[in-house]
PDB file of N, CA and C in Angstrom:
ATOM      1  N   UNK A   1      17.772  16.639  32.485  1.00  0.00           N
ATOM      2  CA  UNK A   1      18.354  17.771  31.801  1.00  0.00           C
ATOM      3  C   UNK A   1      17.471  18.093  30.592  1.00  0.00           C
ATOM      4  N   UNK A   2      17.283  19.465  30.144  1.00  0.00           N
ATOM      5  CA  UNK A   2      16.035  19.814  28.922  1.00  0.00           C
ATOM      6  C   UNK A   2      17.127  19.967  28.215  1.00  0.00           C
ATOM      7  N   UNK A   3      17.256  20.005  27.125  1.00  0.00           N
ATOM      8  CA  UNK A   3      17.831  20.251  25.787  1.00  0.00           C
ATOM      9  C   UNK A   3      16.457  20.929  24.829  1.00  0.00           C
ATOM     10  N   UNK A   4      17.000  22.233  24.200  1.00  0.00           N
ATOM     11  CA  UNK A   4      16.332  22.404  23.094  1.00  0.00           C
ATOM     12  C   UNK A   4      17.295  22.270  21.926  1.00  0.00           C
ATOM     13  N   UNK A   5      17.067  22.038  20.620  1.00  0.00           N
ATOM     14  CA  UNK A   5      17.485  21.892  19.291  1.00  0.00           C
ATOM     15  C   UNK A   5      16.620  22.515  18.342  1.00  0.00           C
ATOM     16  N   UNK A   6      17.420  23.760  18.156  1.00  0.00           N
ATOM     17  CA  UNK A   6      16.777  24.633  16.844  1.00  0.00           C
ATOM     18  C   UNK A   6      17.180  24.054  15.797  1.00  0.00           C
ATOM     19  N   UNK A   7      16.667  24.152  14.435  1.00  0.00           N
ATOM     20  CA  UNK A   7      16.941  23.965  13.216  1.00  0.00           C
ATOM     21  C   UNK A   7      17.020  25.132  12.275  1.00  0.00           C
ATOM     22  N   UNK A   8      17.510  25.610  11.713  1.00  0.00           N
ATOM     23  CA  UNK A   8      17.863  26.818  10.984  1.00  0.00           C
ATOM     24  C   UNK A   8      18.352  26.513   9.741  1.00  0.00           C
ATOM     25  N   UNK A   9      17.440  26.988   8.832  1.00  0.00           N
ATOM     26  CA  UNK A   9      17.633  26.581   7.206  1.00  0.00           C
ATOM     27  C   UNK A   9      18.185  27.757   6.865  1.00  0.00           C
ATOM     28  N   UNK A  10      19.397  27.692   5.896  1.00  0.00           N
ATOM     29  CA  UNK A  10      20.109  28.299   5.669  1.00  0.00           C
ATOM     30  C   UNK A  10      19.915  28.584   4.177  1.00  0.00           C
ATOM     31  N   UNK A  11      19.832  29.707   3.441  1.00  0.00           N
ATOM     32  CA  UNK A  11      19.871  29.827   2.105  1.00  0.00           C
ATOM     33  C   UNK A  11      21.141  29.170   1.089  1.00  0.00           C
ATOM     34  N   UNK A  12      20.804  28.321   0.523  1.00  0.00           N
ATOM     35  CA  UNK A  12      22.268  27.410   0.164  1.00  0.00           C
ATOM     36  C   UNK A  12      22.814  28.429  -0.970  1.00  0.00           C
ATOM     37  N   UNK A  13      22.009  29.278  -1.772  1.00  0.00           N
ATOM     38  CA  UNK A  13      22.488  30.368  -2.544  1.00  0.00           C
ATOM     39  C   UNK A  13      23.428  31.769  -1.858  1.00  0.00           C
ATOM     40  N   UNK A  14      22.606  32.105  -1.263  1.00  0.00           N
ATOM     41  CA  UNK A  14      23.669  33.885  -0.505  1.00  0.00           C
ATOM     42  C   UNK A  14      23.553  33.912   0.732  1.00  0.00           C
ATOM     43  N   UNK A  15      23.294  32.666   1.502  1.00  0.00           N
ATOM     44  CA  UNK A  15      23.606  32.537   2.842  1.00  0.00           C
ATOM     45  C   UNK A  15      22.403  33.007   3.830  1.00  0.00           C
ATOM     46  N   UNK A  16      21.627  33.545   3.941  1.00  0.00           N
ATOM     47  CA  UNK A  16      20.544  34.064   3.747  1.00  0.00           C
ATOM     48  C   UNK A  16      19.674  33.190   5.006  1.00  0.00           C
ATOM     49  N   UNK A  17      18.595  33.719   5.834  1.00  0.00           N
ATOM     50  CA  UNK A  17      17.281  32.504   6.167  1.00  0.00           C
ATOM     51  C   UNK A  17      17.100  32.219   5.785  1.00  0.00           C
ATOM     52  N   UNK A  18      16.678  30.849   5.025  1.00  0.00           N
ATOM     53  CA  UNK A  18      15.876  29.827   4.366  1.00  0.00           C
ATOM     54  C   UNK A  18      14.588  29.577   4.621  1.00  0.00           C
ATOM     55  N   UNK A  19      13.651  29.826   3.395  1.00  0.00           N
ATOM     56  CA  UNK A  19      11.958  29.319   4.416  1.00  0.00           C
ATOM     57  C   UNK A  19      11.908  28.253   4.137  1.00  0.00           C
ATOM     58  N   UNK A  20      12.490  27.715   2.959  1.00  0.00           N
ATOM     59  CA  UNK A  20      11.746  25.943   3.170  1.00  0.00           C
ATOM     60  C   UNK A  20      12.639  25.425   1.958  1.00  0.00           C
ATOM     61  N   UNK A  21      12.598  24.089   2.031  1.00  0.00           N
ATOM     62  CA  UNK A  21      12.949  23.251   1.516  1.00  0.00           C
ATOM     63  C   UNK A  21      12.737  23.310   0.079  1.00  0.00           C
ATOM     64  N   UNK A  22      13.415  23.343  -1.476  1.00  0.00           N
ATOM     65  CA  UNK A  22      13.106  23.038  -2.635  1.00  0.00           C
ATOM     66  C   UNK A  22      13.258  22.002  -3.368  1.00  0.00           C
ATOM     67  N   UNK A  23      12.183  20.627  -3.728  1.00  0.00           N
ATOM     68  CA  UNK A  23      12.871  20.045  -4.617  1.00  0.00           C
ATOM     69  C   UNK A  23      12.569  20.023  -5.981  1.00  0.00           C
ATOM     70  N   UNK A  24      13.685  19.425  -7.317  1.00  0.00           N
ATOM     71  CA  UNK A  24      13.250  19.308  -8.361  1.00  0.00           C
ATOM     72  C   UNK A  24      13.664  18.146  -8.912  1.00  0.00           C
ATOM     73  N   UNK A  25      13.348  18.121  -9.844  1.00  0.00           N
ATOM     74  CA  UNK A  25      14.516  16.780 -10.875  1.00  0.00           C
ATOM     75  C   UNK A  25      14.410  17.523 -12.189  1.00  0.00           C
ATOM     76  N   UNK A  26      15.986  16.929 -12.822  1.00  0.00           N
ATOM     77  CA  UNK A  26      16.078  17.270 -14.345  1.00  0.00           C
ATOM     78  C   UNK A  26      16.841  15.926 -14.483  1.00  0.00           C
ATOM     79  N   UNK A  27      16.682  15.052 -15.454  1.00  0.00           N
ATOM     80  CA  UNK A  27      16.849  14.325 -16.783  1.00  0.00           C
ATOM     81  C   UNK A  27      17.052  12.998 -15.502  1.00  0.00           C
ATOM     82  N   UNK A  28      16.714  12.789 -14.949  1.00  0.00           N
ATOM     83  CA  UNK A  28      16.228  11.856 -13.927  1.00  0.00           C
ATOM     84  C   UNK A  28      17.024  12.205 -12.313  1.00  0.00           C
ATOM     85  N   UNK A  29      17.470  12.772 -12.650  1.00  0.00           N
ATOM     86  CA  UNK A  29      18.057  13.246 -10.737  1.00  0.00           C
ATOM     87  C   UNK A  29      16.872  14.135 -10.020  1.00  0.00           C
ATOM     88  N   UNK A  30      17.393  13.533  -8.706  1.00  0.00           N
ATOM     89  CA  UNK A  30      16.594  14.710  -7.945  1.00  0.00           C
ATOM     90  C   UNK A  30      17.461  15.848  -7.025  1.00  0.00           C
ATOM     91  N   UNK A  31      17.254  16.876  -6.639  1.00  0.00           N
ATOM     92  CA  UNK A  31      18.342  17.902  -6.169  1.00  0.00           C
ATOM     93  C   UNK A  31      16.814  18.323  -5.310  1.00  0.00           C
ATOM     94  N   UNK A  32      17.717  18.872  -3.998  1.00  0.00           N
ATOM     95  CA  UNK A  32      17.142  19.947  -3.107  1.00  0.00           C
ATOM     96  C   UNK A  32      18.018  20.670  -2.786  1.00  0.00           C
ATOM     97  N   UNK A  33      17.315  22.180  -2.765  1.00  0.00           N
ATOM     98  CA  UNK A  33      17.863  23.511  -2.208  1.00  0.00           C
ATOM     99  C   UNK A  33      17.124  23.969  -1.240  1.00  0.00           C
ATOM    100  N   UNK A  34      18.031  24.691  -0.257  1.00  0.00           N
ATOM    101  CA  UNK A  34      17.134  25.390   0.707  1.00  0.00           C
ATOM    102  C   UNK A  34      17.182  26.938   0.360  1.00  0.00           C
ATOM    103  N   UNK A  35      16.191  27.454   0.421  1.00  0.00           N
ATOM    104  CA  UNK A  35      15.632  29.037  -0.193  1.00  0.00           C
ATOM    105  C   UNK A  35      14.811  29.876   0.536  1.00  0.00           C
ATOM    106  N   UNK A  36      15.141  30.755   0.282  1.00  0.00           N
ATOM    107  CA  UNK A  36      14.248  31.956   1.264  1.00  0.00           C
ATOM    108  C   UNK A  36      13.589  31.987  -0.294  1.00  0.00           C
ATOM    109  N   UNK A  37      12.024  32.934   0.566  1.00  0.00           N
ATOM    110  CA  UNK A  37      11.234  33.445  -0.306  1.00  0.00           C
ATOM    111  C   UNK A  37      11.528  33.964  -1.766  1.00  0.00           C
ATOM    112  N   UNK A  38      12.824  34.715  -1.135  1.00  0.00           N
ATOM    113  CA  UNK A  38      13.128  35.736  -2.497  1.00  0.00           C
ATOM    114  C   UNK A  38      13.601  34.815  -3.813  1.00  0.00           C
ATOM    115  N   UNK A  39      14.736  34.027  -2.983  1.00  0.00           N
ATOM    116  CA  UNK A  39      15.251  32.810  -4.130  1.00  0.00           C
ATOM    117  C   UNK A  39      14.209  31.906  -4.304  1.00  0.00           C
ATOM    118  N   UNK A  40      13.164  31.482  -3.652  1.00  0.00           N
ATOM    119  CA  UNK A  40      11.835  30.606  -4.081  1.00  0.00           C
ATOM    120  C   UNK A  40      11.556  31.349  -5.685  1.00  0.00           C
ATOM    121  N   UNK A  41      11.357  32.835  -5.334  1.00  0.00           N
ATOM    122  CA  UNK A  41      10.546  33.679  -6.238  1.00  0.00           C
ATOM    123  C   UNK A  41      11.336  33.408  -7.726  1.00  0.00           C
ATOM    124  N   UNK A  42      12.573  33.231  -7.718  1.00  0.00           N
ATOM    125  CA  UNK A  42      13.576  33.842  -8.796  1.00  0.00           C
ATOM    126  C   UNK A  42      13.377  32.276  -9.547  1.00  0.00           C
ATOM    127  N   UNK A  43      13.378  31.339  -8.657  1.00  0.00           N
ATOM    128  CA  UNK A  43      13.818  29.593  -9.056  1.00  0.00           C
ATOM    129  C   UNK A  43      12.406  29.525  -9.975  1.00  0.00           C
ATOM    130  N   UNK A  44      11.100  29.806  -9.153  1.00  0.00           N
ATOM    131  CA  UNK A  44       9.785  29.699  -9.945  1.00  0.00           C
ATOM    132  C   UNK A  44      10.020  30.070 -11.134  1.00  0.00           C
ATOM    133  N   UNK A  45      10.080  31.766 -11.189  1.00  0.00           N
ATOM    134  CA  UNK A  45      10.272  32.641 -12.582  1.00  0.00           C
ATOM    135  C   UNK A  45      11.212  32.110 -13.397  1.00  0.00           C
ATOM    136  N   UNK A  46      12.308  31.348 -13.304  1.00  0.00           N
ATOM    137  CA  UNK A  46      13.203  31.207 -14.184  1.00  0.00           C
ATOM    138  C   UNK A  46      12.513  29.383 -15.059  1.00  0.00           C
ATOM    139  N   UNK A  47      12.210  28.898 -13.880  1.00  0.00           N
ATOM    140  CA  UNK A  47      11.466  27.990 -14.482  1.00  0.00           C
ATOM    141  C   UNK A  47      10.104  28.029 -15.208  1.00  0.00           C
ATOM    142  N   UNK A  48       9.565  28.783 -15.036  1.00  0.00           N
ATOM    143  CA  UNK A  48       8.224  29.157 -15.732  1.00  0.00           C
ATOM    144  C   UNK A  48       8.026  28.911 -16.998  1.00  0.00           C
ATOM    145  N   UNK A  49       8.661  29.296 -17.964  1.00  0.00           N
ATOM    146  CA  UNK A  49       8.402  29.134 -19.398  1.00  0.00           C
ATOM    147  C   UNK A  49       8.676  27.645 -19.755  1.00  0.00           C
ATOM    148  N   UNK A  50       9.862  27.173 -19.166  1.00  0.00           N
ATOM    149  CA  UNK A  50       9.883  25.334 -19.402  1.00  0.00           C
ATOM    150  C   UNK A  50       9.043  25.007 -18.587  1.00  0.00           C
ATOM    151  N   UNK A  51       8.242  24.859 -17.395  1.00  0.00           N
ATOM    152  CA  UNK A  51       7.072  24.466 -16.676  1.00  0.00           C
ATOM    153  C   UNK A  51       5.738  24.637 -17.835  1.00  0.00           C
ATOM    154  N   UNK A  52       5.700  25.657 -18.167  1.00  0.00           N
ATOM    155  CA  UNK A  52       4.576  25.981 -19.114  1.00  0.00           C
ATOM    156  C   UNK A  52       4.461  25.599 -20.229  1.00  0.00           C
ATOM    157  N   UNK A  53       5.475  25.130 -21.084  1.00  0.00           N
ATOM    158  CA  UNK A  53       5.295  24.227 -22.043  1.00  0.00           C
ATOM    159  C   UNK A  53       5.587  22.942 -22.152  1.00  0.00           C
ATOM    160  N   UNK A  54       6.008  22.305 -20.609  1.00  0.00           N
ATOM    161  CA  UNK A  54       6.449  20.555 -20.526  1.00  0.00           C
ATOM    162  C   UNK A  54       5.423  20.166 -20.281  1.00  0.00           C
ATOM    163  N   UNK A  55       5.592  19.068 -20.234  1.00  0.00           N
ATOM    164  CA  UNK A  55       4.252  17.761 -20.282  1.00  0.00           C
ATOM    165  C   UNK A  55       4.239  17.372 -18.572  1.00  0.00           C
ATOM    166  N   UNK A  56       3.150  17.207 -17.994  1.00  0.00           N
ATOM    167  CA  UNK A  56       3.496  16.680 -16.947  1.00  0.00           C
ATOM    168  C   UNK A  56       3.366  15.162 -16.459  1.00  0.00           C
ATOM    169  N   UNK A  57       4.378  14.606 -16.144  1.00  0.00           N
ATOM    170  CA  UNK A  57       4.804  12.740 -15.888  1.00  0.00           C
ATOM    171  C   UNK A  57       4.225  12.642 -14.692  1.00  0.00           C
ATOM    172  N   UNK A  58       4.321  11.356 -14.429  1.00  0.00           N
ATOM    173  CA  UNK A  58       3.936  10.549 -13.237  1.00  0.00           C
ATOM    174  C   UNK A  58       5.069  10.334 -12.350  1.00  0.00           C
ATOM    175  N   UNK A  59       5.084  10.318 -11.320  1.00  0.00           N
ATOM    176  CA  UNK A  59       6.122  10.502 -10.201  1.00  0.00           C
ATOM    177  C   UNK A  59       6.600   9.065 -10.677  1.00  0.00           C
ATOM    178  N   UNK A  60       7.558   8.849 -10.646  1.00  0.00           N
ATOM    179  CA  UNK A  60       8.264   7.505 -10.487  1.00  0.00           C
ATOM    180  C   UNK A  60       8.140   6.926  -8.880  1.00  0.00           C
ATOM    181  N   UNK A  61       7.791   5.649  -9.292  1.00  0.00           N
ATOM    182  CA  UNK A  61       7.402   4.655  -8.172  1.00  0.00           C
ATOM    183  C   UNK A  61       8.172   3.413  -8.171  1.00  0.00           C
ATOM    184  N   UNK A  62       8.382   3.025  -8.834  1.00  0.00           N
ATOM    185  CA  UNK A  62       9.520   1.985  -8.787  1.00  0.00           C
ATOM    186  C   UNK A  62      10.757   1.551  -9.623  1.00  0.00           C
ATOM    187  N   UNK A  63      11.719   1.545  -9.245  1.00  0.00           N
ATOM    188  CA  UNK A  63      13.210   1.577 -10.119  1.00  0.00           C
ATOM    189  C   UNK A  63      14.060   2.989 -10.422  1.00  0.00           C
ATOM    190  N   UNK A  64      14.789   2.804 -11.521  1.00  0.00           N
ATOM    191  CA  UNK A  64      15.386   3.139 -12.024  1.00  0.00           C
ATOM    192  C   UNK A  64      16.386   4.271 -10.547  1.00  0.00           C
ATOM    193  N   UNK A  65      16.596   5.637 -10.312  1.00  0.00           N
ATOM    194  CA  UNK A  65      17.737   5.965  -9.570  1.00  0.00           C
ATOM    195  C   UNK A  65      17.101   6.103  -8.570  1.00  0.00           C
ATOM    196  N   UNK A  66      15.855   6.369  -8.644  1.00  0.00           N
ATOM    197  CA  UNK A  66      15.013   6.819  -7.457  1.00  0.00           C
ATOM    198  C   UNK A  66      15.479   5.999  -6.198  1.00  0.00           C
ATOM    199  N   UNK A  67      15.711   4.915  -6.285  1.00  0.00           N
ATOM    200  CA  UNK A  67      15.366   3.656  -5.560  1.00  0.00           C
ATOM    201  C   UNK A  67      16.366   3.964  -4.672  1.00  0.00           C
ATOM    202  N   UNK A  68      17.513   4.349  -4.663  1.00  0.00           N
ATOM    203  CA  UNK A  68      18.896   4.867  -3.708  1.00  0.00           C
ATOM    204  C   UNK A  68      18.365   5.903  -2.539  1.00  0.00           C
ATOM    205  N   UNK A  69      17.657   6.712  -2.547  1.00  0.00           N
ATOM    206  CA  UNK A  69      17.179   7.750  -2.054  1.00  0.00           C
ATOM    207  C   UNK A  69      16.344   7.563  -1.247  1.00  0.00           C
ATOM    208  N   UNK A  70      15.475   6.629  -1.827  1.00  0.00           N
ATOM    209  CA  UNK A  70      14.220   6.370  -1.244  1.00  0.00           C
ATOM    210  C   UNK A  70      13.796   6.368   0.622  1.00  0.00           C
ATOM    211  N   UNK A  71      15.219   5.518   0.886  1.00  0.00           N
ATOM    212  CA  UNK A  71      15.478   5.246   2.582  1.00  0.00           C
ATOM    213  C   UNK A  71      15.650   6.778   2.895  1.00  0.00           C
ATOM    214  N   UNK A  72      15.904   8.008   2.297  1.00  0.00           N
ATOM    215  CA  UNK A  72      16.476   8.916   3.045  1.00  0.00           C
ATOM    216  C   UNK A  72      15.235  10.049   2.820  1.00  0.00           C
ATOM    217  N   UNK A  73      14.425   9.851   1.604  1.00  0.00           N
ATOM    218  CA  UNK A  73      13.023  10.518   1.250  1.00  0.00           C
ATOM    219  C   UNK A  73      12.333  10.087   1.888  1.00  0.00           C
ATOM    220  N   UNK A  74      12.250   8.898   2.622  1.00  0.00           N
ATOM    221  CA  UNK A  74      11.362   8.392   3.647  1.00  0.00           C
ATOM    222  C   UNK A  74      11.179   8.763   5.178  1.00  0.00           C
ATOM    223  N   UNK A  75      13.161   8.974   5.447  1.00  0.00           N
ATOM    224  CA  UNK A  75      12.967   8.965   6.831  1.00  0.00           C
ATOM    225  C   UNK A  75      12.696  10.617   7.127  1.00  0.00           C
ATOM    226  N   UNK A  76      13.119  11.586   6.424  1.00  0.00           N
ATOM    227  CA  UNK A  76      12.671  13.149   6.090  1.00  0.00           C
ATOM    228  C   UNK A  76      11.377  13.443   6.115  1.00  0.00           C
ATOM    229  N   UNK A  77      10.228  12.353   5.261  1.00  0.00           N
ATOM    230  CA  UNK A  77       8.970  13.010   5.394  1.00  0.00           C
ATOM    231  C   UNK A  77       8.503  12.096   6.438  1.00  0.00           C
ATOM    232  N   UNK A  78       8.879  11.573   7.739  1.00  0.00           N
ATOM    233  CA  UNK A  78       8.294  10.927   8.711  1.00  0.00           C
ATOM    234  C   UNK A  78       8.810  12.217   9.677  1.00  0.00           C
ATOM    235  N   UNK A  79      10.302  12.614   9.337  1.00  0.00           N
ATOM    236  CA  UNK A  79      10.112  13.823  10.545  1.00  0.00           C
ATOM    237  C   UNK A  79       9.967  14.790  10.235  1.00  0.00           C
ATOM    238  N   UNK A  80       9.224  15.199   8.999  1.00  0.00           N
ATOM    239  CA  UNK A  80       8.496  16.352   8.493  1.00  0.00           C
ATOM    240  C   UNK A  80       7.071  16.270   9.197  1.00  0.00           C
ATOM    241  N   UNK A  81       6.726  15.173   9.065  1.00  0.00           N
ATOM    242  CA  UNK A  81       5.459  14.651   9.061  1.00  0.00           C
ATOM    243  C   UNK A  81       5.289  14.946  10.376  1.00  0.00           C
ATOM    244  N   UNK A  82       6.096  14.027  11.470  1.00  0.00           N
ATOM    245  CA  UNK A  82       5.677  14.353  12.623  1.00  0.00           C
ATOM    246  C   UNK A  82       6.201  15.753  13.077  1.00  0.00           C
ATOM    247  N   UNK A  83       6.943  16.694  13.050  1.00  0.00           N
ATOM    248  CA  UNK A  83       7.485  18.158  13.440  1.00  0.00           C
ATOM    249  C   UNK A  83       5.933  18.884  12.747  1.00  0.00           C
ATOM    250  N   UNK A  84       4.996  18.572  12.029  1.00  0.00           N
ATOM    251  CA  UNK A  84       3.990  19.138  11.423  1.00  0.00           C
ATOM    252  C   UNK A  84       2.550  18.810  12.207  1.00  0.00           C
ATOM    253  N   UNK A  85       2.720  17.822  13.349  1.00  0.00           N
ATOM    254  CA  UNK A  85       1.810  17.324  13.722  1.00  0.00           C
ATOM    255  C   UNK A  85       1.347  15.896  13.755  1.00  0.00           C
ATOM    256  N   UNK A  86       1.414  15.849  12.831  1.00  0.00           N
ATOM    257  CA  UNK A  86       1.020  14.090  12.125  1.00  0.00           C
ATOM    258  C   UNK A  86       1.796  13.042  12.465  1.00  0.00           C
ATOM    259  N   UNK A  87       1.196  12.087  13.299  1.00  0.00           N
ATOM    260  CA  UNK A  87       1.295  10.476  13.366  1.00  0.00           C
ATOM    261  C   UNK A  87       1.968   9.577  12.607  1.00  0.00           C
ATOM    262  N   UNK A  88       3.049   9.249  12.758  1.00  0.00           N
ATOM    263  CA  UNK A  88       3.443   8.510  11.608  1.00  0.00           C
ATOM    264  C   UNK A  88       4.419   7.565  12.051  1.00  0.00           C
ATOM    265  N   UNK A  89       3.712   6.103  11.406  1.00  0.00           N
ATOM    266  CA  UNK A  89       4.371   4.675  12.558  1.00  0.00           C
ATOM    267  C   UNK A  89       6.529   4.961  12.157  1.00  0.00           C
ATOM    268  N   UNK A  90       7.293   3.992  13.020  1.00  0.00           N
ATOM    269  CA  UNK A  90       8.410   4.173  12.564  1.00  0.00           C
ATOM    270  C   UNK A  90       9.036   3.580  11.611  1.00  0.00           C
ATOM    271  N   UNK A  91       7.982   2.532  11.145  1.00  0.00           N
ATOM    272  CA  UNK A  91       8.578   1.706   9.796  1.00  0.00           C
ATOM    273  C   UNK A  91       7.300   1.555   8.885  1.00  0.00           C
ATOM    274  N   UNK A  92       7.281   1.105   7.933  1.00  0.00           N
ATOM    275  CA  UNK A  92       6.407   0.654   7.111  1.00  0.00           C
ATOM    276  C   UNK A  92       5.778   1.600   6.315  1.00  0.00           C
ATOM    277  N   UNK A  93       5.221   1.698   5.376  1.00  0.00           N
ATOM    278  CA  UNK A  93       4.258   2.334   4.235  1.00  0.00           C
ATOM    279  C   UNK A  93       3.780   3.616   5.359  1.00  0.00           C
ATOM    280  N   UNK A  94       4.350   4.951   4.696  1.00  0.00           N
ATOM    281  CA  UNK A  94       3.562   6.097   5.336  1.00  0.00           C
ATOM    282  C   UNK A  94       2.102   6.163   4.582  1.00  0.00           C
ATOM    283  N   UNK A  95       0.789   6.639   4.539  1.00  0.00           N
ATOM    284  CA  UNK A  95      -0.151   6.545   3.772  1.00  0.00           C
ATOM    285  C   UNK A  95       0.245   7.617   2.830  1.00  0.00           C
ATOM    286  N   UNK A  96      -0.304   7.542   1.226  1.00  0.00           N
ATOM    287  CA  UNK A  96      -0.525   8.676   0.712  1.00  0.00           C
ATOM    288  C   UNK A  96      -1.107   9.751   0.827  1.00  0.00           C
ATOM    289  N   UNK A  97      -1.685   9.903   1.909  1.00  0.00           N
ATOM    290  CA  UNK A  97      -2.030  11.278   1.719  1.00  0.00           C
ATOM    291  C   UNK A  97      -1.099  11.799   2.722  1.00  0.00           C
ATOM    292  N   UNK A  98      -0.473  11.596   3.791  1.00  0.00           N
ATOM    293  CA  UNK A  98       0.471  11.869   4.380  1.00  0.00           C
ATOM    294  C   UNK A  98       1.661  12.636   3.241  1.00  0.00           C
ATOM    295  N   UNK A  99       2.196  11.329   2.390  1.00  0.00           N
ATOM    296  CA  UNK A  99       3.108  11.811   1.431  1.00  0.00           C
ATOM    297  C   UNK A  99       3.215  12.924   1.182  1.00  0.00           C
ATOM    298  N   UNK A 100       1.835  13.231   0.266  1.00  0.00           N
ATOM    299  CA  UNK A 100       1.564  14.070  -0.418  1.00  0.00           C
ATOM    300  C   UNK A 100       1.220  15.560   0.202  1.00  0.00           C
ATOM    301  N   UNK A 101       1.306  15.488   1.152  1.00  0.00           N
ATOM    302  CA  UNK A 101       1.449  16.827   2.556  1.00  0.00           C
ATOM    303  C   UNK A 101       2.983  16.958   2.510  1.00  0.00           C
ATOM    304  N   UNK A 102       3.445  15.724   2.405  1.00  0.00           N
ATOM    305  CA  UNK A 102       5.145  16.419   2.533  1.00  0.00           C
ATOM    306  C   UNK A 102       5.437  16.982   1.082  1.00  0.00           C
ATOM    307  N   UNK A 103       5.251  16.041   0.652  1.00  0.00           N
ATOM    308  CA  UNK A 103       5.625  16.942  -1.387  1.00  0.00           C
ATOM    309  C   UNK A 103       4.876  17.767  -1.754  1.00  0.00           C
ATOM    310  N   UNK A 104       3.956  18.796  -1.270  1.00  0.00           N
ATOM    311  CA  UNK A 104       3.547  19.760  -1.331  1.00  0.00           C
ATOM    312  C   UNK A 104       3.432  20.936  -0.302  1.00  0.00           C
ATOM    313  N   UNK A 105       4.644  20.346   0.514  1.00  0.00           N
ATOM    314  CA  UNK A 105       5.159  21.418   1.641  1.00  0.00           C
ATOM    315  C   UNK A 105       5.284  23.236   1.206  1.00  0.00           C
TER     316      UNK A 105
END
């Protein structure tokens, strides 16, 4: 039997198509939204002026809340990774540069 399975990102703001995935963090959380272009456009612009005068940190790598997430940031950019093309074993250390293809999706 074939089965297909679409995926359809939904604008989590006005309901909308979604093109892709958004994430951010403020005061140590992390949040994702899904956004069409237009709401991409508005989220950038509104952030712009605090982007433009903050400092930019180092991704957190070990501890503090991150660490809860981590199993579920992992198993997302393995099937990002592979729905994109890319090879990627089912357990263990994805490489960084892999990563860094997903966090700059």
């Amino acid at each position: 039997m074939a089965k297909r399975v679409v995926e359809t990102l939904i604008d989590d703001l006005d309901g909308s198509d979604a093109d892709r995935t958004v994430s951010f963090a403020l005061d140590g959380d992390q949040y994702s939204i899904d956004l069409s272009g237009e709401n991409i456009d508005k989220l950038e612009a509104a952030l712009a002026p605090y982007i433009g005068a903050a400092r930019k940190t180092a991704s957190r790598g070990g501890g503090g809340r991150r660490r809860s997430s981590a199993a579920g940031d992992t198993k997302d950019a393995r099937e990002w990774l592979r729905s994109n093309g890319h090879q990627v074993s089912d357990r263990g250390r994805i490489p960084a540069p892999l990563i860094e293809l997903y966090r700059n999706r």
